[in-house]
PDBML (XML) file of the C-alpha atoms, coordinates in Angstrom:
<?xml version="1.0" encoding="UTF-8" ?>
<PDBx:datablock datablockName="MODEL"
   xmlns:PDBx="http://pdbml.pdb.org/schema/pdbx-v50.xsd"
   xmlns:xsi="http://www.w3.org/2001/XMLSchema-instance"
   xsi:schemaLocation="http://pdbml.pdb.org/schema/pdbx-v50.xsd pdbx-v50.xsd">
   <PDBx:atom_siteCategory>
      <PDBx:atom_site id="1">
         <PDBx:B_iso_or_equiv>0.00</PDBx:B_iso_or_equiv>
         <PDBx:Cartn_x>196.992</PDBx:Cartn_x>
         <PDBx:Cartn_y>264.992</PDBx:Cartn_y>
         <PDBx:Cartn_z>122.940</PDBx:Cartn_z>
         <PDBx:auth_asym_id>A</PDBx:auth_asym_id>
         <PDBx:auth_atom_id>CA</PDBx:auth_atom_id>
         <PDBx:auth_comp_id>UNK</PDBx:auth_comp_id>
         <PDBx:auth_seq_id>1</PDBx:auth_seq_id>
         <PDBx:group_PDB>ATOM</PDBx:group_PDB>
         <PDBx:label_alt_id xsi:nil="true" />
         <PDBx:label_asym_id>A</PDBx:label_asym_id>
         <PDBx:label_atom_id>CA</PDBx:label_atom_id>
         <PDBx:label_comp_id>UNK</PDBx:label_comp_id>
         <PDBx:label_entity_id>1</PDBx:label_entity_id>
         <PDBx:label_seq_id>1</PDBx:label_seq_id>
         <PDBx:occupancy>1.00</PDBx:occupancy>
         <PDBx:pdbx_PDB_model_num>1</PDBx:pdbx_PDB_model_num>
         <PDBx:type_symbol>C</PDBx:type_symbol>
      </PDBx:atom_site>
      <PDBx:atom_site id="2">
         <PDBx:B_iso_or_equiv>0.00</PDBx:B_iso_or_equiv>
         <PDBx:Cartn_x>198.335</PDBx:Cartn_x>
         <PDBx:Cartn_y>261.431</PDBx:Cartn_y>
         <PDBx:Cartn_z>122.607</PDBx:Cartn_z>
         <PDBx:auth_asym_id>A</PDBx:auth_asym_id>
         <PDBx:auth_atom_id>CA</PDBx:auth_atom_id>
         <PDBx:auth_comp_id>UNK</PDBx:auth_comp_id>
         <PDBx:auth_seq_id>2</PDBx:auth_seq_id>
         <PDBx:group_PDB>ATOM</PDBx:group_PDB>
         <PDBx:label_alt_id xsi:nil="true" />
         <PDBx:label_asym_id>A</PDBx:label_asym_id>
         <PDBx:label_atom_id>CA</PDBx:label_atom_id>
         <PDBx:label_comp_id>UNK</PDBx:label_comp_id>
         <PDBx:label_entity_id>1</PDBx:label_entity_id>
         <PDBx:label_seq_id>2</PDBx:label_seq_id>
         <PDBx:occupancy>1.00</PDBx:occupancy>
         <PDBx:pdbx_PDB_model_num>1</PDBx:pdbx_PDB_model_num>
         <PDBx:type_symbol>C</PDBx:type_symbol>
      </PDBx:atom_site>
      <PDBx:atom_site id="3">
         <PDBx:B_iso_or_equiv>0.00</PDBx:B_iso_or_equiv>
         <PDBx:Cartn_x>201.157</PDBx:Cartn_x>
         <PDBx:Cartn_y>261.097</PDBx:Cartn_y>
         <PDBx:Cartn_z>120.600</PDBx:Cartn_z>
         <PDBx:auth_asym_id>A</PDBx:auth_asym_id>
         <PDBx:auth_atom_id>CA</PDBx:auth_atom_id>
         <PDBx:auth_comp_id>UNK</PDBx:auth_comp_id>
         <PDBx:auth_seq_id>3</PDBx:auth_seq_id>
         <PDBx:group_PDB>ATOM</PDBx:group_PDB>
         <PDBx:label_alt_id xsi:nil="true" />
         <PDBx:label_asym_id>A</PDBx:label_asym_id>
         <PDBx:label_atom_id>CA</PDBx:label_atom_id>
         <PDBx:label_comp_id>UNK</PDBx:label_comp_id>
         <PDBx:label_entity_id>1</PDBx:label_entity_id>
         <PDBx:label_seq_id>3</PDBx:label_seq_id>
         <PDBx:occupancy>1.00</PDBx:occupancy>
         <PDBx:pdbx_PDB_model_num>1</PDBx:pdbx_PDB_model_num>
         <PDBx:type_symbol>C</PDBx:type_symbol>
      </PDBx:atom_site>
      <PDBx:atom_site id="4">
         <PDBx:B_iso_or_equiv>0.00</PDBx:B_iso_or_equiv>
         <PDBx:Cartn_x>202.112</PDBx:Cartn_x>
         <PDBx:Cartn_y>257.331</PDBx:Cartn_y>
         <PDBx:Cartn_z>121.036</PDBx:Cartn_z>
         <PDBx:auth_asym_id>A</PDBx:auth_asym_id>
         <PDBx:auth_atom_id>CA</PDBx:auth_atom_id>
         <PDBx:auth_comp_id>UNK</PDBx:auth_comp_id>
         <PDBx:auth_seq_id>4</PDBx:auth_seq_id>
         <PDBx:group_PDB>ATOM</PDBx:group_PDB>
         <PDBx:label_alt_id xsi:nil="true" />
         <PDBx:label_asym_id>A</PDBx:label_asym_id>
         <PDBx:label_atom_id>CA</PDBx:label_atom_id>
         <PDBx:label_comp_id>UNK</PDBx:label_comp_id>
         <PDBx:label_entity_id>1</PDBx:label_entity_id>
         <PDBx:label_seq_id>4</PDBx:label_seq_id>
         <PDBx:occupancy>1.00</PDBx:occupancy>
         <PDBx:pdbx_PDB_model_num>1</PDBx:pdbx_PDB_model_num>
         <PDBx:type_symbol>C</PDBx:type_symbol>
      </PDBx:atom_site>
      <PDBx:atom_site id="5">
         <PDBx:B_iso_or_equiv>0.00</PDBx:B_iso_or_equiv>
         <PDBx:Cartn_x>200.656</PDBx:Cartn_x>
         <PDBx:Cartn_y>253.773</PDBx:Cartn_y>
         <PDBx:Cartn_z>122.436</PDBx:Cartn_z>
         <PDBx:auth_asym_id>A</PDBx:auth_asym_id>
         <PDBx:auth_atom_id>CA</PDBx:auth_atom_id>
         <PDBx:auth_comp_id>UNK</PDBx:auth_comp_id>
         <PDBx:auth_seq_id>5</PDBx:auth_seq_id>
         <PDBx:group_PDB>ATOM</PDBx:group_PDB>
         <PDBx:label_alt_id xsi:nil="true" />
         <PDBx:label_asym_id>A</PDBx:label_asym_id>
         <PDBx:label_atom_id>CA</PDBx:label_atom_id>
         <PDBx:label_comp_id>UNK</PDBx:label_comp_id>
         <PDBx:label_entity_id>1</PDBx:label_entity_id>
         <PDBx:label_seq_id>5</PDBx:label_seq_id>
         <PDBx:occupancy>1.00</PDBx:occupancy>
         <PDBx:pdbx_PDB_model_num>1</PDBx:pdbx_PDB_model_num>
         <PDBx:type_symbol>C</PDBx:type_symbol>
      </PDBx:atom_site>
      <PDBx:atom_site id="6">
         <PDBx:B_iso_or_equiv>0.00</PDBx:B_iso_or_equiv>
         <PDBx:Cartn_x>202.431</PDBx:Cartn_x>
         <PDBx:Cartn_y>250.736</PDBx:Cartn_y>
         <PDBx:Cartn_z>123.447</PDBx:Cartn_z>
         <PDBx:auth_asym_id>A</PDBx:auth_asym_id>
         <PDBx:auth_atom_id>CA</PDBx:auth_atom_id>
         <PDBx:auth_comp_id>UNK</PDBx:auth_comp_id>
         <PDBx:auth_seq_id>6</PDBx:auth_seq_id>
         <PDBx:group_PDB>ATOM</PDBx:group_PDB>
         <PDBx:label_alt_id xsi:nil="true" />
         <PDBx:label_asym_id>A</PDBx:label_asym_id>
         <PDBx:label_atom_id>CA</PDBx:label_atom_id>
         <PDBx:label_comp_id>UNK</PDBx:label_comp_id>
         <PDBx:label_entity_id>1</PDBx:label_entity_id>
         <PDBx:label_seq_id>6</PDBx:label_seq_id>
         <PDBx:occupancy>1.00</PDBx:occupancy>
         <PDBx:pdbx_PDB_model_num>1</PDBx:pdbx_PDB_model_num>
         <PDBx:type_symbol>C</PDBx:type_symbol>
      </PDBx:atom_site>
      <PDBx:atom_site id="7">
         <PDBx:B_iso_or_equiv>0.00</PDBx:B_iso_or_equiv>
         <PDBx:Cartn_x>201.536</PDBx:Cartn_x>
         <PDBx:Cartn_y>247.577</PDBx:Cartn_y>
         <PDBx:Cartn_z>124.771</PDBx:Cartn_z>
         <PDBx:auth_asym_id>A</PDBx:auth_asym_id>
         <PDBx:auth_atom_id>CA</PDBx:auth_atom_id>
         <PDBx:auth_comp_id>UNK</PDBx:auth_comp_id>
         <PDBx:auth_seq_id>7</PDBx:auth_seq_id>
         <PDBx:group_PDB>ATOM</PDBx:group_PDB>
         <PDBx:label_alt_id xsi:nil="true" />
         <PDBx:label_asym_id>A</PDBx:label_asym_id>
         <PDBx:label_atom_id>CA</PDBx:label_atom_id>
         <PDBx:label_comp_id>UNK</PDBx:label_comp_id>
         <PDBx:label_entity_id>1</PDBx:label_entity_id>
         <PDBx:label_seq_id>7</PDBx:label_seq_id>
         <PDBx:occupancy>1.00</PDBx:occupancy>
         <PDBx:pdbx_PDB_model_num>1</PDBx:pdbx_PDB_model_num>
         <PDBx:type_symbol>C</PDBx:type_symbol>
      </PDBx:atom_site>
      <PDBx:atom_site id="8">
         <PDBx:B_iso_or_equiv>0.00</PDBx:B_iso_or_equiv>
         <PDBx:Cartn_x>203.056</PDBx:Cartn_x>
         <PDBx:Cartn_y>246.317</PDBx:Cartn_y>
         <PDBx:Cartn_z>127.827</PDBx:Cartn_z>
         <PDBx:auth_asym_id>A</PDBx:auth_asym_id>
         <PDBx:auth_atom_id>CA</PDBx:auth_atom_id>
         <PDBx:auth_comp_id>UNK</PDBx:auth_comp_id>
         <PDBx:auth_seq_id>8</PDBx:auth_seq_id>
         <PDBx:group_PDB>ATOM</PDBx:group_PDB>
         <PDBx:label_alt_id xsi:nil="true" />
         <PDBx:label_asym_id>A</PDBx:label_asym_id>
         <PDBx:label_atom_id>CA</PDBx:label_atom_id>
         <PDBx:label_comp_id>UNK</PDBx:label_comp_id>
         <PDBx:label_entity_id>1</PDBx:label_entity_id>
         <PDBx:label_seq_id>8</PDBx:label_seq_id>
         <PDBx:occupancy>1.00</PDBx:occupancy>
         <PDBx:pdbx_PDB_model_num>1</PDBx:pdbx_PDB_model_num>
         <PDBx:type_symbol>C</PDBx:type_symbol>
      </PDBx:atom_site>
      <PDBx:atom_site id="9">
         <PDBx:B_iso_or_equiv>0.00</PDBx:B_iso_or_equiv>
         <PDBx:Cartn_x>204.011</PDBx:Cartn_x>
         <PDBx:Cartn_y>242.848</PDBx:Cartn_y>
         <PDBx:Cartn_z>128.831</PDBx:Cartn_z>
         <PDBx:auth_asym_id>A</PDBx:auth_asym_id>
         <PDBx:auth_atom_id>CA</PDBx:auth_atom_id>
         <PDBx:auth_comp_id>UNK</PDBx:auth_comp_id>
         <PDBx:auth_seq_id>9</PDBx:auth_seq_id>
         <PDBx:group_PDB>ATOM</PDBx:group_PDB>
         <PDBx:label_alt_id xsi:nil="true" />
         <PDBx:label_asym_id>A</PDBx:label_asym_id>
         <PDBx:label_atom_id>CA</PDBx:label_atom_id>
         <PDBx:label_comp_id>UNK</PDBx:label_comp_id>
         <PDBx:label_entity_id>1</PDBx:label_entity_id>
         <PDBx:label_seq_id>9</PDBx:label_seq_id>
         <PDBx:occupancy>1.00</PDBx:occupancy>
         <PDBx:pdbx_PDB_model_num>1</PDBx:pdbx_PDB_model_num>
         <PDBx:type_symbol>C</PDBx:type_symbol>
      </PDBx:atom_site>
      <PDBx:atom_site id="10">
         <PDBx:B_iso_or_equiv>0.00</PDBx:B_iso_or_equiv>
         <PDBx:Cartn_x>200.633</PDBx:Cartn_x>
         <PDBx:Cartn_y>241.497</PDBx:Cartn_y>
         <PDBx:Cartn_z>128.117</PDBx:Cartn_z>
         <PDBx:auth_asym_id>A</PDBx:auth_asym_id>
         <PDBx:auth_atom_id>CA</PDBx:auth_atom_id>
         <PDBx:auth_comp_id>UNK</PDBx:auth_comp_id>
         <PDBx:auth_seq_id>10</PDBx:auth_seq_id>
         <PDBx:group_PDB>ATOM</PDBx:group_PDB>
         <PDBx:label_alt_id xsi:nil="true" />
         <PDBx:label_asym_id>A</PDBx:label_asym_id>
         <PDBx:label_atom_id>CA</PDBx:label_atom_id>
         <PDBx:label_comp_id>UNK</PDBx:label_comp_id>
         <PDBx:label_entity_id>1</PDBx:label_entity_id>
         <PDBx:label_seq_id>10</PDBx:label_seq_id>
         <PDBx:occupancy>1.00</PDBx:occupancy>
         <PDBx:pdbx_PDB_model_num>1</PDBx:pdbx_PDB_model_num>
         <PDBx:type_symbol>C</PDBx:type_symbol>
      </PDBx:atom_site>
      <PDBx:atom_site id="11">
         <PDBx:B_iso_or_equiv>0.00</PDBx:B_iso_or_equiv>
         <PDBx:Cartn_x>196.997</PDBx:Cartn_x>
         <PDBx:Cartn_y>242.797</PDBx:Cartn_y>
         <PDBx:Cartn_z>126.806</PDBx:Cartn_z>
         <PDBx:auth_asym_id>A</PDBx:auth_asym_id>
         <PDBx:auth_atom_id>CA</PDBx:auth_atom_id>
         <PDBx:auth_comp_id>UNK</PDBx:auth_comp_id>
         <PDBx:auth_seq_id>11</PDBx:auth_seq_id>
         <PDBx:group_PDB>ATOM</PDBx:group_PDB>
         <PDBx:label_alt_id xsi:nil="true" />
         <PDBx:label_asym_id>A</PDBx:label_asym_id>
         <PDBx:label_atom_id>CA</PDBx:label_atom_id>
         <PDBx:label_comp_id>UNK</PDBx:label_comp_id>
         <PDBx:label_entity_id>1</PDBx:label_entity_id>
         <PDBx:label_seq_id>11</PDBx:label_seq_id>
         <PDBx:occupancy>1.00</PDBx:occupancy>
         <PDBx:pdbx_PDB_model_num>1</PDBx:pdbx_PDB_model_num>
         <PDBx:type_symbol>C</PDBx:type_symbol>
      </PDBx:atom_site>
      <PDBx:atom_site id="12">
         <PDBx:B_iso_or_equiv>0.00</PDBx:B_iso_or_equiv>
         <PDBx:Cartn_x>196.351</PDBx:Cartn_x>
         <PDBx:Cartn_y>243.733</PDBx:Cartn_y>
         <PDBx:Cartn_z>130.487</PDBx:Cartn_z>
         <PDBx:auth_asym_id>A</PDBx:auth_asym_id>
         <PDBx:auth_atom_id>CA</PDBx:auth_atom_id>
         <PDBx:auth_comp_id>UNK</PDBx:auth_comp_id>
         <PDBx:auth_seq_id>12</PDBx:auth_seq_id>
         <PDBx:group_PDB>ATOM</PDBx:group_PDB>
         <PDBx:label_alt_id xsi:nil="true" />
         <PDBx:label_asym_id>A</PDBx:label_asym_id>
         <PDBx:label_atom_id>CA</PDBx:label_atom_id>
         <PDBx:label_comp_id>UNK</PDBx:label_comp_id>
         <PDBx:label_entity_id>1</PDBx:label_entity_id>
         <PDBx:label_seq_id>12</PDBx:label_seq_id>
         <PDBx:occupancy>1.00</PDBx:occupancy>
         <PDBx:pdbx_PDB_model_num>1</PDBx:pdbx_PDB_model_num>
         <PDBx:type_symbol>C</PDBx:type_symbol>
      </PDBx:atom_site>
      <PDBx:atom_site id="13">
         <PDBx:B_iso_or_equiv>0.00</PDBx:B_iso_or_equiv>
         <PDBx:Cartn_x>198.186</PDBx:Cartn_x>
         <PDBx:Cartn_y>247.120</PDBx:Cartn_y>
         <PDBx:Cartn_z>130.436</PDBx:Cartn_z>
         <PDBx:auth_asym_id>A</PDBx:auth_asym_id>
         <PDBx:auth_atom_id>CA</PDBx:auth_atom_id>
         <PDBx:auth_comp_id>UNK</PDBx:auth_comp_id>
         <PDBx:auth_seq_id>13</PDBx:auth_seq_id>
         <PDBx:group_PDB>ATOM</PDBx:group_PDB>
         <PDBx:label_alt_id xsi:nil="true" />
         <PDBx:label_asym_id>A</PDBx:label_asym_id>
         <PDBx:label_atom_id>CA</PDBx:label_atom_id>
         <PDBx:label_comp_id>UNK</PDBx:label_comp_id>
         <PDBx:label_entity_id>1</PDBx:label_entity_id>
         <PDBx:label_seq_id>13</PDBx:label_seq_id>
         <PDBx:occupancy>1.00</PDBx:occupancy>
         <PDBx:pdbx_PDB_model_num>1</PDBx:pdbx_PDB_model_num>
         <PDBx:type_symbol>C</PDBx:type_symbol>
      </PDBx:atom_site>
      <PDBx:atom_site id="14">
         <PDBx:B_iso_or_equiv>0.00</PDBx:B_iso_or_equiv>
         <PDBx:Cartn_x>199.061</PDBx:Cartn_x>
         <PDBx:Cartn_y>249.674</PDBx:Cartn_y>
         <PDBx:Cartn_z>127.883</PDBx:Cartn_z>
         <PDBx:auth_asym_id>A</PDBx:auth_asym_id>
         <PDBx:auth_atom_id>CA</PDBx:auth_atom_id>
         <PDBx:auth_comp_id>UNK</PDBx:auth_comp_id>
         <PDBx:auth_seq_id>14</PDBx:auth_seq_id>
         <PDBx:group_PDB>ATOM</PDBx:group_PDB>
         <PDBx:label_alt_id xsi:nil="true" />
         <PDBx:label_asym_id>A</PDBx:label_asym_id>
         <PDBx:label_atom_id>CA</PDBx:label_atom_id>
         <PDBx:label_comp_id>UNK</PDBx:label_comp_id>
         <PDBx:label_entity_id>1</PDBx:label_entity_id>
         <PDBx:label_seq_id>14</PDBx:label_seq_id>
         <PDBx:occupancy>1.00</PDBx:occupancy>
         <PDBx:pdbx_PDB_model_num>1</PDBx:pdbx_PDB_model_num>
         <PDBx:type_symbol>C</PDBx:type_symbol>
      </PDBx:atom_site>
      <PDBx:atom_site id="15">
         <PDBx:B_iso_or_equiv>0.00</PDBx:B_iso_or_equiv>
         <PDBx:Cartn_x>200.913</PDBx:Cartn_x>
         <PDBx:Cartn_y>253.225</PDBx:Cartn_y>
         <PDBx:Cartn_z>128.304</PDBx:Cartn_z>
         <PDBx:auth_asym_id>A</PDBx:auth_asym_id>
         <PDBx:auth_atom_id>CA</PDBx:auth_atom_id>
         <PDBx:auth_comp_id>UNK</PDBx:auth_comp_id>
         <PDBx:auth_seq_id>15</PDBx:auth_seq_id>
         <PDBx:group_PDB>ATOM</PDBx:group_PDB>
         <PDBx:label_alt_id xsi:nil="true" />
         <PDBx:label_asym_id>A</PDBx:label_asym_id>
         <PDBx:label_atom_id>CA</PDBx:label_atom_id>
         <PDBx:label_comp_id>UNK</PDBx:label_comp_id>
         <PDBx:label_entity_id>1</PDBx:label_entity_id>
         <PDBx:label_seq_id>15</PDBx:label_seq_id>
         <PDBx:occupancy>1.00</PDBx:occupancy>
         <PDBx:pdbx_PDB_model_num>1</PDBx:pdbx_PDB_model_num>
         <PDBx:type_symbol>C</PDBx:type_symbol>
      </PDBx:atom_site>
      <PDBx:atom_site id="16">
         <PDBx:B_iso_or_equiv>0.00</PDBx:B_iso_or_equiv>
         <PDBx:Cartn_x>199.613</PDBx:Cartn_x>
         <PDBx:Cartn_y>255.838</PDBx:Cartn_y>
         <PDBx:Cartn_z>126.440</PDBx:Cartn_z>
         <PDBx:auth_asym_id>A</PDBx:auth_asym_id>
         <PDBx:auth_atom_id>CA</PDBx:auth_atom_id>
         <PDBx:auth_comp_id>UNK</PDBx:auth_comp_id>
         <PDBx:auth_seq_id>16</PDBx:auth_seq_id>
         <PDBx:group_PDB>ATOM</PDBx:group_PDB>
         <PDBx:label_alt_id xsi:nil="true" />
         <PDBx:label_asym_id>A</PDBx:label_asym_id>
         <PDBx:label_atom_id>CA</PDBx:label_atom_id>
         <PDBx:label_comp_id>UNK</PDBx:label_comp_id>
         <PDBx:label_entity_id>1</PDBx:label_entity_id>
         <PDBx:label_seq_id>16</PDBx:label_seq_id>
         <PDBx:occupancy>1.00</PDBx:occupancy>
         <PDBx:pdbx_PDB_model_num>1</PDBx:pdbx_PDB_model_num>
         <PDBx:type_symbol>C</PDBx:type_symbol>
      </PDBx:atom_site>
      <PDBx:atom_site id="17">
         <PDBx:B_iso_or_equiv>0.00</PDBx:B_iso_or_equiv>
         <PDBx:Cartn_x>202.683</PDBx:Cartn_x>
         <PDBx:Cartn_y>259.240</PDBx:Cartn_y>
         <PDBx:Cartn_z>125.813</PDBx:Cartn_z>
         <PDBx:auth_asym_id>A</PDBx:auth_asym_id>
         <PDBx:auth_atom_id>CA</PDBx:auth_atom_id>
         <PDBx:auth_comp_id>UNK</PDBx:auth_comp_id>
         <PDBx:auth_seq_id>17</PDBx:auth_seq_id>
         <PDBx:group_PDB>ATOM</PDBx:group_PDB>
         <PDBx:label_alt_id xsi:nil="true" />
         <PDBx:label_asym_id>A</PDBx:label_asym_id>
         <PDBx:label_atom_id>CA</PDBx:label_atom_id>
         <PDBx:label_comp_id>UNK</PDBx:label_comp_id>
         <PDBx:label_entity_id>1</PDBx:label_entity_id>
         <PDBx:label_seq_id>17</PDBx:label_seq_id>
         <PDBx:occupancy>1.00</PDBx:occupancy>
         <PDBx:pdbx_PDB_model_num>1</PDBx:pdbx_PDB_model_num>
         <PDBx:type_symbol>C</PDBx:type_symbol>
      </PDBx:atom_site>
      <PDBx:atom_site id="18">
         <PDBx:B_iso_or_equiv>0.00</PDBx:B_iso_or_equiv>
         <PDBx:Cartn_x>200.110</PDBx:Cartn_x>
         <PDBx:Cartn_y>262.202</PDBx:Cartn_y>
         <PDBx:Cartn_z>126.342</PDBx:Cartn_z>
         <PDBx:auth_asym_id>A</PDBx:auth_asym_id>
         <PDBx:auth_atom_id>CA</PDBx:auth_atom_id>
         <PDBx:auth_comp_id>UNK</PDBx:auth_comp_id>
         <PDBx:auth_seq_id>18</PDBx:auth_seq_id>
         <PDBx:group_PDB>ATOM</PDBx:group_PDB>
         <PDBx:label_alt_id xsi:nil="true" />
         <PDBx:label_asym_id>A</PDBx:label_asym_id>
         <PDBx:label_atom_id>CA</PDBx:label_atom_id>
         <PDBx:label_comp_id>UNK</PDBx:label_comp_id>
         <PDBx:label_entity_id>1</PDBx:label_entity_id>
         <PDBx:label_seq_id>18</PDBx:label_seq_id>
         <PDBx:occupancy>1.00</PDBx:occupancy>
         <PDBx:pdbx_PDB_model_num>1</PDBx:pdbx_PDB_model_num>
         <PDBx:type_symbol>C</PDBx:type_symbol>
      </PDBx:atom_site>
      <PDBx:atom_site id="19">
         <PDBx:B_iso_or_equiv>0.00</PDBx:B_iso_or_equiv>
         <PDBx:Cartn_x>199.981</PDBx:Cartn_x>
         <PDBx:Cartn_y>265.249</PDBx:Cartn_y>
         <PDBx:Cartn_z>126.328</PDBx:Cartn_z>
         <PDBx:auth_asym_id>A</PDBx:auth_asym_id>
         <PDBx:auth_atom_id>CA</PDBx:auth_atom_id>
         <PDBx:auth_comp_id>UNK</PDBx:auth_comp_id>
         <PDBx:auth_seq_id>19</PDBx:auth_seq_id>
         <PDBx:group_PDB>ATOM</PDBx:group_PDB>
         <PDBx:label_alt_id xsi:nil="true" />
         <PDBx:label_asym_id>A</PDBx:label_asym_id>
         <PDBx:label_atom_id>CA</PDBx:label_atom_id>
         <PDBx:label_comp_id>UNK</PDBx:label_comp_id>
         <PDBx:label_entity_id>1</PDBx:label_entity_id>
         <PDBx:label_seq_id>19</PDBx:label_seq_id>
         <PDBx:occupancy>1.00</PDBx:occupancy>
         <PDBx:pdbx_PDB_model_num>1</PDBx:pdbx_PDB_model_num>
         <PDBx:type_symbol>C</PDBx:type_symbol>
      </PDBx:atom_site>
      <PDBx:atom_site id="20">
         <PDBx:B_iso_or_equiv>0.00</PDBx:B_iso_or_equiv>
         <PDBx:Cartn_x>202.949</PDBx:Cartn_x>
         <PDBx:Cartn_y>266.283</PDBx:Cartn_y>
         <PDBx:Cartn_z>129.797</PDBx:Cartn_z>
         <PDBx:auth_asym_id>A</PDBx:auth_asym_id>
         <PDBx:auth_atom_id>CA</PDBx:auth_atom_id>
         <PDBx:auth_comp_id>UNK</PDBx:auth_comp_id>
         <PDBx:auth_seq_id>20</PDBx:auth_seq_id>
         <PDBx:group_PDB>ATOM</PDBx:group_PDB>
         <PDBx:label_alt_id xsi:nil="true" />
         <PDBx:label_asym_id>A</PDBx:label_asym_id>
         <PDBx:label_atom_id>CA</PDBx:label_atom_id>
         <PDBx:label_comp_id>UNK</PDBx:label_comp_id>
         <PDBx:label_entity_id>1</PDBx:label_entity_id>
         <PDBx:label_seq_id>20</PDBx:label_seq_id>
         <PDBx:occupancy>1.00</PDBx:occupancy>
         <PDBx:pdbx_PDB_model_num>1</PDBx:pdbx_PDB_model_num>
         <PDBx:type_symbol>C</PDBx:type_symbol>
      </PDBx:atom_site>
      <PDBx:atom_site id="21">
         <PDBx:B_iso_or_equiv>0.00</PDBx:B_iso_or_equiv>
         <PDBx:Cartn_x>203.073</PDBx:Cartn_x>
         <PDBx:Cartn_y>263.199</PDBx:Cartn_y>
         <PDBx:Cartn_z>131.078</PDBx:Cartn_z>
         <PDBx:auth_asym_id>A</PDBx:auth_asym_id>
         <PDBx:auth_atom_id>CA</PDBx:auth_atom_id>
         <PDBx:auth_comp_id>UNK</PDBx:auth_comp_id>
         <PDBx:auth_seq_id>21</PDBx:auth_seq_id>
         <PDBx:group_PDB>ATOM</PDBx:group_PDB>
         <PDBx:label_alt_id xsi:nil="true" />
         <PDBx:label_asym_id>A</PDBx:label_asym_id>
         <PDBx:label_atom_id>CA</PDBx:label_atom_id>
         <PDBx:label_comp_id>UNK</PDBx:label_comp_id>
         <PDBx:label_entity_id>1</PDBx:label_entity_id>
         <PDBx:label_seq_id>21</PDBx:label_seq_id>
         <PDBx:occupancy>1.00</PDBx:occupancy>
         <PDBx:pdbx_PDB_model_num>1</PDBx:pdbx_PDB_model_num>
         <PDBx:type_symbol>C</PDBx:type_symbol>
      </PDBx:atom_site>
      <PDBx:atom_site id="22">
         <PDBx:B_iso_or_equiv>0.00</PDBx:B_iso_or_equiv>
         <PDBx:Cartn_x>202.996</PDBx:Cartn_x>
         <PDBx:Cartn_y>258.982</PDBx:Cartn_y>
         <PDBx:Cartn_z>130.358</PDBx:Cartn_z>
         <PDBx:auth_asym_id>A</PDBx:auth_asym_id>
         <PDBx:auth_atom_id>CA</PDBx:auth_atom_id>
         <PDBx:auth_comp_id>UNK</PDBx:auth_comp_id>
         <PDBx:auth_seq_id>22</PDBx:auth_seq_id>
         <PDBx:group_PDB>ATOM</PDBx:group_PDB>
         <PDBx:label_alt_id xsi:nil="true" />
         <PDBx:label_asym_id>A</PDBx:label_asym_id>
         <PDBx:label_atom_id>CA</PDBx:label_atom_id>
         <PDBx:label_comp_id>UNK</PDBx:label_comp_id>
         <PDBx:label_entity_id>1</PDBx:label_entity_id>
         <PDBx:label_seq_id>22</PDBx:label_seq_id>
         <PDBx:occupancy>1.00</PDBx:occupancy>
         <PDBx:pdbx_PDB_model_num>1</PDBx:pdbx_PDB_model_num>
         <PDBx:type_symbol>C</PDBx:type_symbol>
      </PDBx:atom_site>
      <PDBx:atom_site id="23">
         <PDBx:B_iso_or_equiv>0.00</PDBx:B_iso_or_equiv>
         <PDBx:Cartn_x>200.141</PDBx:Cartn_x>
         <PDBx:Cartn_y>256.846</PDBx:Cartn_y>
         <PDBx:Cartn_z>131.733</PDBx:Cartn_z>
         <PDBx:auth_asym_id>A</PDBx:auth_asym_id>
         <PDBx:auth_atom_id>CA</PDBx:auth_atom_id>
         <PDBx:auth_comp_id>UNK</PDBx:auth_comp_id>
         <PDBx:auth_seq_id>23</PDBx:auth_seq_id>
         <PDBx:group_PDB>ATOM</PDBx:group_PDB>
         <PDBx:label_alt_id xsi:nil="true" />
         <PDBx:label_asym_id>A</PDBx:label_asym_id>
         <PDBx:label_atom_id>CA</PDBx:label_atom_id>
         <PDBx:label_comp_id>UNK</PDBx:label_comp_id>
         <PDBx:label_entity_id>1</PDBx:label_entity_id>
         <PDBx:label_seq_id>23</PDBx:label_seq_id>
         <PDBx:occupancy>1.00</PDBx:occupancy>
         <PDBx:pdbx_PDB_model_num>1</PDBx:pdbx_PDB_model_num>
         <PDBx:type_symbol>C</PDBx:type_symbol>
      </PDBx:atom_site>
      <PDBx:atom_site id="24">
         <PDBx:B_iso_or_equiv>0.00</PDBx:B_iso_or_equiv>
         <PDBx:Cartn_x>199.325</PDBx:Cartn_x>
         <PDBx:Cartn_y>253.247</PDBx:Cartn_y>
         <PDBx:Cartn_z>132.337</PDBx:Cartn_z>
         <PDBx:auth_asym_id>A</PDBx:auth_asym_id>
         <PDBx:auth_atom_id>CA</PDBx:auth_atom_id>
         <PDBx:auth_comp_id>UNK</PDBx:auth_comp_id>
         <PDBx:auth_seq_id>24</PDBx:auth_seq_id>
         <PDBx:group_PDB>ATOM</PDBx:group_PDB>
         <PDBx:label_alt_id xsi:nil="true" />
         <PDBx:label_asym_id>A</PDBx:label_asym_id>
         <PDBx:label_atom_id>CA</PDBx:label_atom_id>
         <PDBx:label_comp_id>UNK</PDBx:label_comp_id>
         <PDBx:label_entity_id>1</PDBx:label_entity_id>
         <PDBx:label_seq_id>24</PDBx:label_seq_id>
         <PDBx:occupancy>1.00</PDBx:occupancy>
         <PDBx:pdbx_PDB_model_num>1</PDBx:pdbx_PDB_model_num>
         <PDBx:type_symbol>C</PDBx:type_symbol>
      </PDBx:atom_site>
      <PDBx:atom_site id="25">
         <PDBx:B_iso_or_equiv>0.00</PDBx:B_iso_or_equiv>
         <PDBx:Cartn_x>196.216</PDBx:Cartn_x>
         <PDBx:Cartn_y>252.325</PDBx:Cartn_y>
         <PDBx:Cartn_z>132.094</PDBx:Cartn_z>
         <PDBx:auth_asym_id>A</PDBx:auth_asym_id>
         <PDBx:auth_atom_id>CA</PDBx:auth_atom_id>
         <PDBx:auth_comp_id>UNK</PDBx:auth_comp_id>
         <PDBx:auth_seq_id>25</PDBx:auth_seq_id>
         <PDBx:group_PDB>ATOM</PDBx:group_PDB>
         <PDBx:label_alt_id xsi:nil="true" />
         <PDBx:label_asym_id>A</PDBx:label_asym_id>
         <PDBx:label_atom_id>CA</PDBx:label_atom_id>
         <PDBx:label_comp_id>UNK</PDBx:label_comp_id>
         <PDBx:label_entity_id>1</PDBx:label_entity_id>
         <PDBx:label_seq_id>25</PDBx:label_seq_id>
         <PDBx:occupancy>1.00</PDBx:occupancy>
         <PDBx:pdbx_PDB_model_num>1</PDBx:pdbx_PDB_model_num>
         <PDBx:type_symbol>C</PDBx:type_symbol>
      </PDBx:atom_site>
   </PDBx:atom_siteCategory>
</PDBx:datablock>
């Protein structure tokens, strides 16, 4: 499950709010 996306401080990395945990991809 992924329940929210954000951008970080450029188009480079994003964080994805999954499922337990938050990752940076």
């Amino acid at each position: 499950t992924v329940r929210d996306v954000r951008w970080l401080h450029n188009n480079t990395f994003f964080a994805a709010a999954q499922k337990k945990y938050t990752y940076i991809y």
